[in-house]
Protein backbone atom coordinates (compact mmCIF):
# COMPACT_ATOMS: atom_id res chain seq x y z
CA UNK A 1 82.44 100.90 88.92
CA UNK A 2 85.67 101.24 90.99
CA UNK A 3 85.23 102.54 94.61
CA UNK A 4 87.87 105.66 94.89
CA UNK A 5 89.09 105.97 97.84
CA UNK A 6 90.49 108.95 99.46
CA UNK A 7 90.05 111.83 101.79
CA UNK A 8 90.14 115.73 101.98
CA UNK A 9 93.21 116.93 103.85
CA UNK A 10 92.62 120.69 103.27
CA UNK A 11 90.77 123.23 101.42
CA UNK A 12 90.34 127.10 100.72
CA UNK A 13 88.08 129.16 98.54
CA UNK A 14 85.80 126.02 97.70
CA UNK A 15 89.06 123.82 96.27
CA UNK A 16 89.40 120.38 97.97
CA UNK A 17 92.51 118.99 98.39
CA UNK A 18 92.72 115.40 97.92
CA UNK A 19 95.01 112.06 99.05
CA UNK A 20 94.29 108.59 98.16
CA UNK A 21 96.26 105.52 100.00
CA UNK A 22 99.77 105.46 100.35
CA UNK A 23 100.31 109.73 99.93
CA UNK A 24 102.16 111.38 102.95
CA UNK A 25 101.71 115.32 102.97
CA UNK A 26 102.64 117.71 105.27
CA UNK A 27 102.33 121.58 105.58
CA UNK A 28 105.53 121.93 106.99
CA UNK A 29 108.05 120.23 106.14
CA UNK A 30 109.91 122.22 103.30
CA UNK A 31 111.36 125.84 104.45
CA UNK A 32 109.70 127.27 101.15
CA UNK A 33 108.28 130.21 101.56
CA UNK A 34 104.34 129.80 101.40
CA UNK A 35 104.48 127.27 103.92
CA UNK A 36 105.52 129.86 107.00
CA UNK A 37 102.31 131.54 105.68
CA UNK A 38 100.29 128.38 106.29
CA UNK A 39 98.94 128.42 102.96
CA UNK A 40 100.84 125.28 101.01
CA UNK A 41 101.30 121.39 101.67
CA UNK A 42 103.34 119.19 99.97
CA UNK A 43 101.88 115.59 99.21
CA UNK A 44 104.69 112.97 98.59
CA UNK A 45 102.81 110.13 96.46
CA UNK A 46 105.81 108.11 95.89
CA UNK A 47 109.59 107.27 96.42
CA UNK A 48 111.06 107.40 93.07
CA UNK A 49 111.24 110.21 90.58
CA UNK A 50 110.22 109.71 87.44
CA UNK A 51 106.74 108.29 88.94
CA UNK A 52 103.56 109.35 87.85
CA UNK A 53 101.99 112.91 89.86
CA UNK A 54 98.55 112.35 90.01
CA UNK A 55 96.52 115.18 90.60
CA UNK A 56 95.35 116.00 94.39
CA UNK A 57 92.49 118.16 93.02
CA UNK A 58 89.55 118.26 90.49
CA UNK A 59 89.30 121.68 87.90
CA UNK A 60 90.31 122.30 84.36
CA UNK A 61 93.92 123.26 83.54
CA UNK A 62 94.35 127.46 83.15
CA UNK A 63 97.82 127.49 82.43
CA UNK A 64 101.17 125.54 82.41
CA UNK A 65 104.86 127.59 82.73
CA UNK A 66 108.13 126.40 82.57
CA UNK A 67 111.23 128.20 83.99
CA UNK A 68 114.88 127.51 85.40
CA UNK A 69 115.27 126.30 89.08
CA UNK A 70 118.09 127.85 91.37
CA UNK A 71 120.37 124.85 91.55
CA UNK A 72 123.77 125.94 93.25
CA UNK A 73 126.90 124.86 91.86
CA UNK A 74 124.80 122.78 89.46
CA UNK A 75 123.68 122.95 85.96
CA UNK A 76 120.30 124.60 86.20
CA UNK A 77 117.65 122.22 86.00
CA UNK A 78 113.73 122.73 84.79
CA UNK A 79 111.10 123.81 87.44
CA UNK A 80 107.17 123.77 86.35
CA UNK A 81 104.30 125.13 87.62
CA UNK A 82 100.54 124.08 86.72
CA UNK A 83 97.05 125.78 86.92
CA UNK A 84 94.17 124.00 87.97
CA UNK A 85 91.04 126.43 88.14
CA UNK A 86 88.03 125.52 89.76
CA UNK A 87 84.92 127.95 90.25
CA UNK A 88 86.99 131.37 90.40
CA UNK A 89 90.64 130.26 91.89
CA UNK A 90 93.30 128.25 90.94
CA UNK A 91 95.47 125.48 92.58
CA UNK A 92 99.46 126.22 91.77
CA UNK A 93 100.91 122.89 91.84
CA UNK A 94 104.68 122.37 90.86
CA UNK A 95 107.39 119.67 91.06
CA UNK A 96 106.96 117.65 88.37
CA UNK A 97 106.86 117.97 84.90
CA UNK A 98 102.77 118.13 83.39
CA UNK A 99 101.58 116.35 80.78
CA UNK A 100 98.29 118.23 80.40
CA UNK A 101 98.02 120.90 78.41
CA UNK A 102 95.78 124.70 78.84
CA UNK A 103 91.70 123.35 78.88
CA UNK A 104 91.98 119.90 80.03
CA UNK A 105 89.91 118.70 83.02
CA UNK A 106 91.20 116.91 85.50
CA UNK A 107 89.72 114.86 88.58
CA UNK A 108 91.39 113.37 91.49
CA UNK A 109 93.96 111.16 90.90
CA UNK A 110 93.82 111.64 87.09
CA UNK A 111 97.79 111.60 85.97
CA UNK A 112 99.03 115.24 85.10
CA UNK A 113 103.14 114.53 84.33
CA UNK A 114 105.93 112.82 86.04
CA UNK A 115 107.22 114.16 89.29
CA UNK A 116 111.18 115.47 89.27
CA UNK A 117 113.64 117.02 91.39
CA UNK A 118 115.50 119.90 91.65
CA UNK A 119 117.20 122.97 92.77
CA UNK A 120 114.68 123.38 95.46
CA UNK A 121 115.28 119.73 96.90
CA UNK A 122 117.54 118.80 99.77
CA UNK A 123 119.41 115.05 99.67
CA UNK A 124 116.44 113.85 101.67
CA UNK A 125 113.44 115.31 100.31
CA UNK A 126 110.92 112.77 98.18
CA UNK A 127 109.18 113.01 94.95
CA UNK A 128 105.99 115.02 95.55
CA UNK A 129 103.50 117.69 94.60
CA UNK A 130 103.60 121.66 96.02
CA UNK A 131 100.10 123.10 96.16
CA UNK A 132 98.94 126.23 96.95
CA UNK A 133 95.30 127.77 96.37
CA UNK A 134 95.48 131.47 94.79
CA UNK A 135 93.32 133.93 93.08
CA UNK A 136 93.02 134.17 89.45
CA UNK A 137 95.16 137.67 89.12
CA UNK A 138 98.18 136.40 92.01
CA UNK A 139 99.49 133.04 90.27
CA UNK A 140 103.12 134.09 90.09
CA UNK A 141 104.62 135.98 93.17
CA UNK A 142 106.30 133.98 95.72
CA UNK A 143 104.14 135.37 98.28
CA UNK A 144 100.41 135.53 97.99
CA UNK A 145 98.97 131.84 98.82
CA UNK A 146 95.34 131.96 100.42
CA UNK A 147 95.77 130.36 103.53
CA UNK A 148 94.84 126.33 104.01
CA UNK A 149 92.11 124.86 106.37
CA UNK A 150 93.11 121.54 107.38
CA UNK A 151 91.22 118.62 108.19
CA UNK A 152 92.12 117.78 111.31
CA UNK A 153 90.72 115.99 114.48
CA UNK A 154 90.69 118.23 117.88
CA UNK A 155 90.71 114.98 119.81
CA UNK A 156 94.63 114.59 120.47
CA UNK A 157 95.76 110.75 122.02
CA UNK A 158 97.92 111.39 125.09
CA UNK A 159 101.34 113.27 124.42
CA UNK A 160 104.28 110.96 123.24
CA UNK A 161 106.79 109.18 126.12
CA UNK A 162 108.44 107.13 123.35
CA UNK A 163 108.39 107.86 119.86
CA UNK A 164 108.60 103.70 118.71
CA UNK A 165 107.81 102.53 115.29
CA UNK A 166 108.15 100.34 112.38
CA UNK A 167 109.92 100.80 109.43
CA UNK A 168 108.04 100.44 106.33
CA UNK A 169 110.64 102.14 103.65
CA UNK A 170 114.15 102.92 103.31
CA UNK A 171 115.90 104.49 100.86
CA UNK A 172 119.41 106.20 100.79
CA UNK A 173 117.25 109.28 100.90
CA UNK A 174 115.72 108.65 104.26
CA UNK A 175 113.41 105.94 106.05
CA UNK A 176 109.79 106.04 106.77
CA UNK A 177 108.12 105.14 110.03
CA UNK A 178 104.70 103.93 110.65
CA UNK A 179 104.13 105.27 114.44
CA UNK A 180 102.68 103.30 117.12
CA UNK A 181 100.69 106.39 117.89
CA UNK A 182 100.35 110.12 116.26
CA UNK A 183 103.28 112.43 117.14
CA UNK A 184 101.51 114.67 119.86
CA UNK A 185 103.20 117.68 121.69
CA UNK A 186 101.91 119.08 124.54
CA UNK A 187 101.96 123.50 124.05
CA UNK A 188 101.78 124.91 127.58
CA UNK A 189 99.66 122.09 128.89
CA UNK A 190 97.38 121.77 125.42
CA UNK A 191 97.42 118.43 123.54
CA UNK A 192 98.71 119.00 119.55
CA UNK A 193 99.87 116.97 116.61
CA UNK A 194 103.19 117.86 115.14
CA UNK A 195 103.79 118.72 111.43
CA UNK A 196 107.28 119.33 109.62
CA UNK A 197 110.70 119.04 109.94
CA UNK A 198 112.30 119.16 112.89
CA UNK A 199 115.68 120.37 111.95
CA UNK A 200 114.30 123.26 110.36
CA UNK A 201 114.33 126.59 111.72
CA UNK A 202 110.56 126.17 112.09
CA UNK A 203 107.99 123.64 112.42
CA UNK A 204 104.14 123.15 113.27
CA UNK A 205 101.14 122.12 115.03
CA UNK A 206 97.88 121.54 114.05
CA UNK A 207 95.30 124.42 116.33
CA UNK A 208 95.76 127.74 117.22
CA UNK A 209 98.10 128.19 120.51
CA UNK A 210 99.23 131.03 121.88
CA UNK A 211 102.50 132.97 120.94
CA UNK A 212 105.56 132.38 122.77
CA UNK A 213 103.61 129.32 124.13
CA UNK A 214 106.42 126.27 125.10
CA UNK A 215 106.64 122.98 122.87
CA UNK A 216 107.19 119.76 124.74
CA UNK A 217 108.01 116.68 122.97
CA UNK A 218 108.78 113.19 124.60
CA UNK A 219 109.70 114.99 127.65
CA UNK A 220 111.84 117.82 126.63
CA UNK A 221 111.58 121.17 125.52
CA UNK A 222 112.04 121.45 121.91
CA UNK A 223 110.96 125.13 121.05
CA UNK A 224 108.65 127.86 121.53
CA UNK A 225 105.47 129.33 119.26
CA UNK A 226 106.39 132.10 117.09
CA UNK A 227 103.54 132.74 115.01
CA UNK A 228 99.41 131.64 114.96
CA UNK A 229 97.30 131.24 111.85
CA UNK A 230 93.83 130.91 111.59
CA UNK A 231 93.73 126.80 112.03
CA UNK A 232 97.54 126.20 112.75
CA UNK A 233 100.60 127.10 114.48
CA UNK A 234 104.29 127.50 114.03
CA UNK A 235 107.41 127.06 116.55
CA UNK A 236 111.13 127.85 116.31
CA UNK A 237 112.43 124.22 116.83
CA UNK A 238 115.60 124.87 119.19
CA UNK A 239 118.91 122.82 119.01
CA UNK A 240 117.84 119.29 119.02
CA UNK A 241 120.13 116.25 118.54
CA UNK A 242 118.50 112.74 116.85
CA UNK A 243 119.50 109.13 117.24
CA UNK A 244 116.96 106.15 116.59
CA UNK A 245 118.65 102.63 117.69
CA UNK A 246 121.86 103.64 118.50
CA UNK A 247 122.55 105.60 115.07
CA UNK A 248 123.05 109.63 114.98
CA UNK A 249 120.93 111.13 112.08
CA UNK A 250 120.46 114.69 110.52
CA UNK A 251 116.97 115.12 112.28
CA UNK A 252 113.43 113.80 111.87
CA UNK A 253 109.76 114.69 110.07
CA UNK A 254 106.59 113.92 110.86
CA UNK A 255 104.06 114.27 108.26
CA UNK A 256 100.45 112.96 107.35
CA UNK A 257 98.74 114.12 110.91
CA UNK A 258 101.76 113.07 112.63
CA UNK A 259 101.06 109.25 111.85
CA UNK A 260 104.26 109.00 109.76
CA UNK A 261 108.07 110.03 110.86
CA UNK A 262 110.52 110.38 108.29
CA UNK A 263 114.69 109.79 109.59
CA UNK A 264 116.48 111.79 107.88
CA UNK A 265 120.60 110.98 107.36
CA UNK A 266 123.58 113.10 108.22
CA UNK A 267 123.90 112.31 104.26
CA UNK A 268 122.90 110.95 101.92
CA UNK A 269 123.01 106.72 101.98
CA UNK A 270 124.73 107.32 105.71
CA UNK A 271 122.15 105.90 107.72
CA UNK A 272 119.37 103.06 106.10
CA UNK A 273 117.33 100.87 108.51
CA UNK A 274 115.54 97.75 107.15
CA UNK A 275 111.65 97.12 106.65
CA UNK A 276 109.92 95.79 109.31
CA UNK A 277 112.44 96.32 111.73
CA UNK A 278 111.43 97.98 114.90
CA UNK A 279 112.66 101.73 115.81
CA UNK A 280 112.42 104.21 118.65
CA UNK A 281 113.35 107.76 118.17
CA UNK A 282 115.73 109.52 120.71
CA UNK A 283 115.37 113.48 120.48
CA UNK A 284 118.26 115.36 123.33
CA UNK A 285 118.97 118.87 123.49
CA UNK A 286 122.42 119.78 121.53
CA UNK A 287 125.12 120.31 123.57
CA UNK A 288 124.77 124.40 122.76
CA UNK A 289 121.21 124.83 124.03
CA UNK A 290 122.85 122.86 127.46
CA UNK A 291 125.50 125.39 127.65
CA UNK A 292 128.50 122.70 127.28
């Protein structure tokens, strides 16, 4: 018998979200609605569409639905969601295209369709999954998404002075980072690990801190809480300006427990680094929040 490895990330209403080796996820990272209501994650299990999704959860199918994505100035393109029940809610999963029908039971890491862009996808965004856990009669509103208890450690490392790492994938779509150590803020003198994109109008933290509380990240101000949830916390990200070795970029992510940093490019192909090399992030306020 094969030994399966992988680990719980988050759960809700006795679902277990799953990630084996190799899947980033992050619960803030996309400006999609569900996750400013702490109750979604996105897992990225690969760099190339057209891979296989493998489910992140264990339940029988309920449902499958396809519709049309908004895709401005674009043909519209197919969007899809998927049912997963288990006990007496459902995981909503969508981005990719199932090939399981209504009845079949899945496990972890079983292989449910073929992930896919569109509409909702910026340049930079990777092939992944969109989970939320909701009750069996609120599968199709927007809003509604039972909020997510992540696993997390409350044990922060010391806050970042550098943010150094090595490259271990590049793509014209952005370059991933293996960090030296976790991305930690410090929140009004409180350790905390950094989720999402910075370059967003929002990011977030795993713990509860208080509103209004100030974000410090490698020794600068980069925004202020605006909203607590039951296990984690949001912040406006302010004007922030990126380089890493010399090179501007669009901004930066940081997603699986602030391990990995995504670079993101001021397009797409602008800015590629090379695996294995060695790169440090610079984050600088924008020359609007210095009043220049």
């Amino acid at each position: 018998m094969l030994l399966v490895v992988r680990k719980v990330i988050a759960s809700a209403c006795g679902i277990d979200i799953h990630v084996k080796p190799g899947w980033d996820y992050s619960f803030f990272a996309s400006p999609y609605h569900a996750h400013r209501e702490f109750s979604a994650v996105d897992i990225y299990q690969s760099h190339d569409f057209g891979d296989a999704a493998l489910s992140p959860v264990e339940g029988i199918v309920s449902g499958v639905k396809e519709y049309d994505s908004p895709t401005p100035g674009k043909e519209t393109l197919p969007e899809y969601l998927t049912f997963v029940k288990k006990g007496e809610y459902v995981a909503r999963m969508m981005h990719y295209k199932p090939s399981v029908n209504e009845g079949t039971n899945v496990g972890v890491g079983d292989r449910i369709g073929e992930l896919i862009t569109n509409g909702f996808f910026t340049y930079w965004t990777d092939p992944g999954i969109h989970l939320e856990i909701r009750s069996c009669g609120n599968l199709m509103r927007a809003r509604g998404g039972i909020e997510l208890k992540p696993v997390f450690s409350k044990k922060n490392d010391a806050p970042n002075e550098t943010i150094h790492g090595v490259v271990t994938h590049s793509c014209p779509r952005n370059t991933t980072v293996e960090l030296s150590k976790p991305a930690v803020c410090l929140v009004d003198g409180s350790q905390a690990v950094l989720d999402g994109n910075l370059m967003l109008d929002y990011a977030g933290m795993f713990g509860q801190f208080p509103r209004h509380g100030i974000v410090y990240f490698s020794g600068i101000q980069i925004g202020k809480v605006t909203r607590t949830g039951s296990y984690m916390t949001q912040f406006a990200a302010e004007g922030l300006t990126f380089h890493a070795n010399g090179r501007e970029l669009a901004g930066a992510s940081f997603v699986s427990h602030g391990r990995i940093m995504k670079l993101l490019p001021k397009k797409y192909g602008a800015t590629m680094y090379e695996p294995g090399e060695e790169v440090e992030l610079l984050i600088t306020k924008a020359a609007t929040q210095l009043g220049l």
